[in-house]
Protein backbone atom coordinates (compact mmCIF):
# COMPACT_ATOMS: atom_id res chain seq x y z
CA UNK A 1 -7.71 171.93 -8.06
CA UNK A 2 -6.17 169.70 -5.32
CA UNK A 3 -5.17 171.03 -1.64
CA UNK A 4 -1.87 170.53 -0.64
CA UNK A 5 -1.77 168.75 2.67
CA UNK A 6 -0.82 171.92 4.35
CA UNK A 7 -3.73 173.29 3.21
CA UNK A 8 -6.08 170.90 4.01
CA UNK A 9 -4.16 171.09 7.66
CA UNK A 10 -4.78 174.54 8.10
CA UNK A 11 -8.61 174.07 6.78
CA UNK A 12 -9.11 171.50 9.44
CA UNK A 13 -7.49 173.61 12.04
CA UNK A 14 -9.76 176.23 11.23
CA UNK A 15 -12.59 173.61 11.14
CA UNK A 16 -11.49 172.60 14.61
CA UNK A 17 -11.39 176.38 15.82
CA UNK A 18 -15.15 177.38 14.74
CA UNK A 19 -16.56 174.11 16.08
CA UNK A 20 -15.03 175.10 19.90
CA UNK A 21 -16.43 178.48 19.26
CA UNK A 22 -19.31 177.41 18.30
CA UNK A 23 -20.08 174.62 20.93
CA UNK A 24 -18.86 177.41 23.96
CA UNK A 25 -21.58 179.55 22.13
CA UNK A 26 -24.13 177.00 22.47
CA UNK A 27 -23.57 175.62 25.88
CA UNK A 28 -23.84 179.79 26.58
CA UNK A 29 -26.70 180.00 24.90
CA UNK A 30 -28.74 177.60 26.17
CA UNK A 31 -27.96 177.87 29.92
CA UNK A 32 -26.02 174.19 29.98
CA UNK A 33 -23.84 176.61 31.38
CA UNK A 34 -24.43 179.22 33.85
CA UNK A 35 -23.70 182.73 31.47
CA UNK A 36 -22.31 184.69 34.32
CA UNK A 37 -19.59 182.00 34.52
CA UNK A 38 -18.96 181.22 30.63
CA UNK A 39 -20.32 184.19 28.69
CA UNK A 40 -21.28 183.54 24.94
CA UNK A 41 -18.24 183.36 22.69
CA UNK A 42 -20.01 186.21 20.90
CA UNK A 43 -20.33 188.43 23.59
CA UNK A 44 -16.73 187.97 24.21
CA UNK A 45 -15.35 188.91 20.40
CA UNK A 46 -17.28 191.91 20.78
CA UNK A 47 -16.22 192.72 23.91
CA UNK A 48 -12.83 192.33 22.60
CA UNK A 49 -12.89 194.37 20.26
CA UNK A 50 -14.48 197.44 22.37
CA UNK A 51 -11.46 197.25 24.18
CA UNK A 52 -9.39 197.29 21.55
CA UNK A 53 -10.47 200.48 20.71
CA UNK A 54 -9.79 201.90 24.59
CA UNK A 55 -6.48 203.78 24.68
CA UNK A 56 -5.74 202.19 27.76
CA UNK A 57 -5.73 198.86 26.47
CA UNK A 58 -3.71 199.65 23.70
CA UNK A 59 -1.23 201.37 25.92
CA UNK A 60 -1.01 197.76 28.21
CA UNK A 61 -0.69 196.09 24.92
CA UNK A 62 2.08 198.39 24.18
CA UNK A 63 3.89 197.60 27.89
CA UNK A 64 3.49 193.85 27.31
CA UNK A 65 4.79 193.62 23.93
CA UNK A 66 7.77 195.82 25.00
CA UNK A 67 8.30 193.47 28.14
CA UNK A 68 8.37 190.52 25.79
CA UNK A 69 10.89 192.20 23.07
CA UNK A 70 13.32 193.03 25.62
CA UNK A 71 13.17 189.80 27.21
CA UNK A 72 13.56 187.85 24.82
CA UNK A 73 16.13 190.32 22.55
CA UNK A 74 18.21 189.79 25.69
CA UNK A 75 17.37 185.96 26.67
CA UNK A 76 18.35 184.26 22.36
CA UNK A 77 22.49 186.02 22.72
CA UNK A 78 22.71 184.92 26.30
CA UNK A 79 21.14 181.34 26.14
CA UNK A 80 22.82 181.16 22.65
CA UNK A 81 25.94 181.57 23.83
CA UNK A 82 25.79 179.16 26.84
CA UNK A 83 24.45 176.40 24.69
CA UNK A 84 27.48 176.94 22.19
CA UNK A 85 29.93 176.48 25.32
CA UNK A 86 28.10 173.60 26.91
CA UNK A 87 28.10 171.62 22.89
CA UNK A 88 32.30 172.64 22.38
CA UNK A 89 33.42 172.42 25.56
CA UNK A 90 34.01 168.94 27.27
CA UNK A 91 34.95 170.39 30.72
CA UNK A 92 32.01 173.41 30.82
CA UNK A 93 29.69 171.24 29.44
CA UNK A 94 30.25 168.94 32.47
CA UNK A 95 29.66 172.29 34.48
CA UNK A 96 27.26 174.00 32.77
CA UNK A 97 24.99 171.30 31.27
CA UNK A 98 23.35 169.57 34.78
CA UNK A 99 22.97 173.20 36.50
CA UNK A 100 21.05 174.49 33.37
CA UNK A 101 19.34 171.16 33.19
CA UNK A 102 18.22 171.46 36.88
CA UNK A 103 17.10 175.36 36.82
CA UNK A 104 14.79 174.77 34.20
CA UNK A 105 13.41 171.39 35.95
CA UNK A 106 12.20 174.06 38.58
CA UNK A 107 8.60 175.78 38.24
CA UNK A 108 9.83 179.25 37.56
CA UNK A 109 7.13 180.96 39.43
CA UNK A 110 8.66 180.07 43.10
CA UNK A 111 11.43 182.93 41.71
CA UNK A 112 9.07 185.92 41.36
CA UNK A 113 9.02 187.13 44.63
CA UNK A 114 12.81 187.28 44.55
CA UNK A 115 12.49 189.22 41.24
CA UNK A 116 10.09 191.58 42.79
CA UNK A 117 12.03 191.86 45.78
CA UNK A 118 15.22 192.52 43.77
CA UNK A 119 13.61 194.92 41.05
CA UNK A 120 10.35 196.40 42.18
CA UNK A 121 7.54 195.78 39.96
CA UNK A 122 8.79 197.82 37.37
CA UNK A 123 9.48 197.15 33.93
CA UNK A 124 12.54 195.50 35.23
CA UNK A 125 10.93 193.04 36.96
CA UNK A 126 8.76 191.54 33.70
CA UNK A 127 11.96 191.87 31.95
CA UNK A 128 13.94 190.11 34.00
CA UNK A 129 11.80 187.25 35.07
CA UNK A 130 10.77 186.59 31.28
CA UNK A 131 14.52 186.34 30.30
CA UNK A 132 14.98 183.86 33.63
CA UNK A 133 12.21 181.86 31.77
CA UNK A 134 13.42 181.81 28.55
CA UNK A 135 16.98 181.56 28.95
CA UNK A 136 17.73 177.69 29.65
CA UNK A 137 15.39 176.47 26.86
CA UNK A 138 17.33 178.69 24.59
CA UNK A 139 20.63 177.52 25.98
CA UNK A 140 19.46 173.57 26.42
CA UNK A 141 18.19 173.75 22.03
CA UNK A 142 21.34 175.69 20.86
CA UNK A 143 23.45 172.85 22.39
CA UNK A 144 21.33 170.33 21.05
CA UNK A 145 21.36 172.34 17.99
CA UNK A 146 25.21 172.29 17.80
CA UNK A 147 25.67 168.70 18.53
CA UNK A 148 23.18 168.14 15.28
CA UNK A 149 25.91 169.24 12.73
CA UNK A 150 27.78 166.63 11.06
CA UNK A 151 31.68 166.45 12.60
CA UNK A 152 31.94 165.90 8.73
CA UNK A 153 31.03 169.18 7.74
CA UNK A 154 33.34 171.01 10.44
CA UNK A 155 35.95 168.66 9.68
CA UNK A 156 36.08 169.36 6.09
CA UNK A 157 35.83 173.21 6.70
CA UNK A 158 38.71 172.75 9.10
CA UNK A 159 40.91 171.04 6.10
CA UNK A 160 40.49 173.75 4.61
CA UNK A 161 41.86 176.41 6.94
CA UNK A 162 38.61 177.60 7.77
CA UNK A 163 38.41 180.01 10.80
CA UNK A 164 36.61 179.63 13.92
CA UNK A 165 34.34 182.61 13.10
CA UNK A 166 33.76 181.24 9.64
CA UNK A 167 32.88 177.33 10.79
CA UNK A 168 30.28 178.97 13.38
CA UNK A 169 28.61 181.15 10.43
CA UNK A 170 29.02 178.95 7.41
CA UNK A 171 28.59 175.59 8.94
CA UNK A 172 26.85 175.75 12.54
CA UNK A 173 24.74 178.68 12.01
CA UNK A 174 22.87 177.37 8.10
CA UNK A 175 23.03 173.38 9.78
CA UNK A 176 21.26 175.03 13.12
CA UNK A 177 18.54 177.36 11.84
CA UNK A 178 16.13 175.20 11.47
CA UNK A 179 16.39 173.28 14.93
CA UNK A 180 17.11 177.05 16.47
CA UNK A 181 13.90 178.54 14.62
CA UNK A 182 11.80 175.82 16.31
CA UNK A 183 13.21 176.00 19.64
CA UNK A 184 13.20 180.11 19.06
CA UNK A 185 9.25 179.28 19.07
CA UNK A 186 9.07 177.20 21.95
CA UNK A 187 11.44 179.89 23.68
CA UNK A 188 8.82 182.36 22.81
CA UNK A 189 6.12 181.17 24.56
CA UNK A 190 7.96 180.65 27.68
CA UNK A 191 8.89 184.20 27.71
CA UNK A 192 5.60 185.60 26.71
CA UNK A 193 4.29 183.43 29.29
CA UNK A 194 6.47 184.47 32.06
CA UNK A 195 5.71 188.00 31.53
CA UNK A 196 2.17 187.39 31.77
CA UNK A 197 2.78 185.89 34.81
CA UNK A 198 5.10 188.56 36.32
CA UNK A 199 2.20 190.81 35.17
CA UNK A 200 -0.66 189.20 36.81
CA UNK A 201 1.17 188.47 39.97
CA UNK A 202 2.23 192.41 40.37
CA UNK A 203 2.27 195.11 38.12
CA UNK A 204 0.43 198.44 37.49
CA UNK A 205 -0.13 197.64 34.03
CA UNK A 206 0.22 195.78 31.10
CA UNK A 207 -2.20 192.68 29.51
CA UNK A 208 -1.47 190.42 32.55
CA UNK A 209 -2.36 192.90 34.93
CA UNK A 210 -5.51 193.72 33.38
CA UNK A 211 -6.74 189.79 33.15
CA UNK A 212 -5.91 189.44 36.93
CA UNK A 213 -7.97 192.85 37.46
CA UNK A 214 -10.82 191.19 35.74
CA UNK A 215 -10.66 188.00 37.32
CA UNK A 216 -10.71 189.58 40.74
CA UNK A 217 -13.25 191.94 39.79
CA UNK A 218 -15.46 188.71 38.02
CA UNK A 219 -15.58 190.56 34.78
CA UNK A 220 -15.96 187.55 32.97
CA UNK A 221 -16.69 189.04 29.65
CA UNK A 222 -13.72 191.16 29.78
CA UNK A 223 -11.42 188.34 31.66
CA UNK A 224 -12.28 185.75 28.21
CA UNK A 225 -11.93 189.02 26.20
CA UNK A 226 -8.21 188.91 27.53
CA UNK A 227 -7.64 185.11 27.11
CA UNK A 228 -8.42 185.27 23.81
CA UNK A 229 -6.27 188.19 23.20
CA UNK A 230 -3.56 186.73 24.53
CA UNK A 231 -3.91 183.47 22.45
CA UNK A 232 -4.17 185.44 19.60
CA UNK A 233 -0.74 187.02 19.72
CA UNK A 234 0.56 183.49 20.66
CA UNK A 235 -0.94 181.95 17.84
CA UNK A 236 0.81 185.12 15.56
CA UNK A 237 3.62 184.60 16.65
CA UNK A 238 3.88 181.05 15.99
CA UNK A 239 2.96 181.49 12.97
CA UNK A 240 5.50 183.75 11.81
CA UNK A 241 7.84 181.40 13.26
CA UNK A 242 6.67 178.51 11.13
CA UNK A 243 6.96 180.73 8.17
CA UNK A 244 10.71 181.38 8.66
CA UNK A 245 10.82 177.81 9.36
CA UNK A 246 10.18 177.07 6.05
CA UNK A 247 11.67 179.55 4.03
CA UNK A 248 14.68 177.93 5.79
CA UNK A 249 13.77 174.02 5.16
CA UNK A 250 16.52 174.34 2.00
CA UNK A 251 19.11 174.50 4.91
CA UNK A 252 18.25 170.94 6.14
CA UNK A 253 20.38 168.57 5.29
């Protein structure tokens, strides 16, 4: 039986994965690395999984993934809907477009002091700065998104009395999907990663704030433990992203 090429993809990825593990293991291992700096891959996975079985943990786990649904639950309507107005509007697209261009040309990070300032560092605070991250990439792809559909499309709808609520569902939305699920991705990891940030710069808990408590602390098993964690849930969520991706590839035209 022959492997599809997405299969043999996601066996060399896998390949790929096991050989880093395995060559941080060895370098451990043999001391071509000092261990109290890069502590066996091994020693890491376990200590991951010890605390994953802390209730604190799980409860910082549970703070960060609430951040992050929020955020972004609040970040796709807004940024949606101020990529739609900059792609049908001539004269706010000549506003809007440069200004949301330019704010996300800036490293967001300069902001969080104002964020902190202006909401504590509260839940509001994570929440807030992870929807200022992911906001303008939303808004930049749905605009890009938009201007992807075929005038033809929209002008035949139009022909045929269509409404402006039934063009934007039956024509932008199924022509969009599959440009909006990939940005959606991208958008994800700039809000999970602005959380993280917002967590690690000041919080009193969450995953963020417990890496930067290990990294201050030089609890380098623990601090790797975290890393890996984190580019776990990353690498989840991608993939669930690709998956939608292609139960919508029928939509491309």
């Amino acid at each position: 039986m022959t492997l599809s090429e997405r299969q043999r993809a996601s066996l060399v990825r896998t390949a790929i994965v096991v050989a880093l593990f395995g060559l941080w293991e060895l370098l451990s291992r043999t001391g071509a690395v000092n261990p109290r700096l890069l502590p066996p891959a091994s020693d890491a996975l376990a200590t991951l999984f010890e605390l994953l079985g802390r209730p604190k943990m799980r409860a910082d786990l549970m703070v960060t993934a609430s951040e992050v649904a929020v955020a972004f639950l609040l970040a796709v309507p807004v940024g949606a809907a101020i990529g739609l107005l900059i792609a049908e509007s001539r004269y706010w697209g000549e506003v809007l477009r440069p200004l949301v261009f330019f704010l996300f040309s800036i490293p967001k990070s300069i902001f969080l002091p104002m964020f902190i300032l202006a909401f504590g560092i509260g839940f509001a605070q994570k929440v807030g700065f992870g929807f200022f991250s992911t906001v303008f990439i939303v808004a930049m792809s749905t605009a890009a998104a938009v201007e992807s559909v075929k005038p033809d499309h929209v002008t035949v709808a139009r022909s045929f009395g269509a409404t402006r609520s039934q063009i934007v569902s039956r024509i932008y939305l199924p022509s969009m999907m599959p440009v909006l699920l990939e940005a959606l991705r991208i958008a994800m990891i700039f809000n999970f990663t602005g959380v993280i940030l917002a967590e690690m710069y000041a919080s009193r808990d969450g995953i963020g704030h417990a890496i930067s408590t290990w990294g201050e602390n030089f609890q380098m098993r623990q601090l790797f433990a975290g890393v890996i964690l984190v580019a776990l849930i990353a690498i989840l969520f991608n993939e669930a992203v690709r998956w939608a991706e292609r139960r919508c590839e029928h939509w491309r035209t």
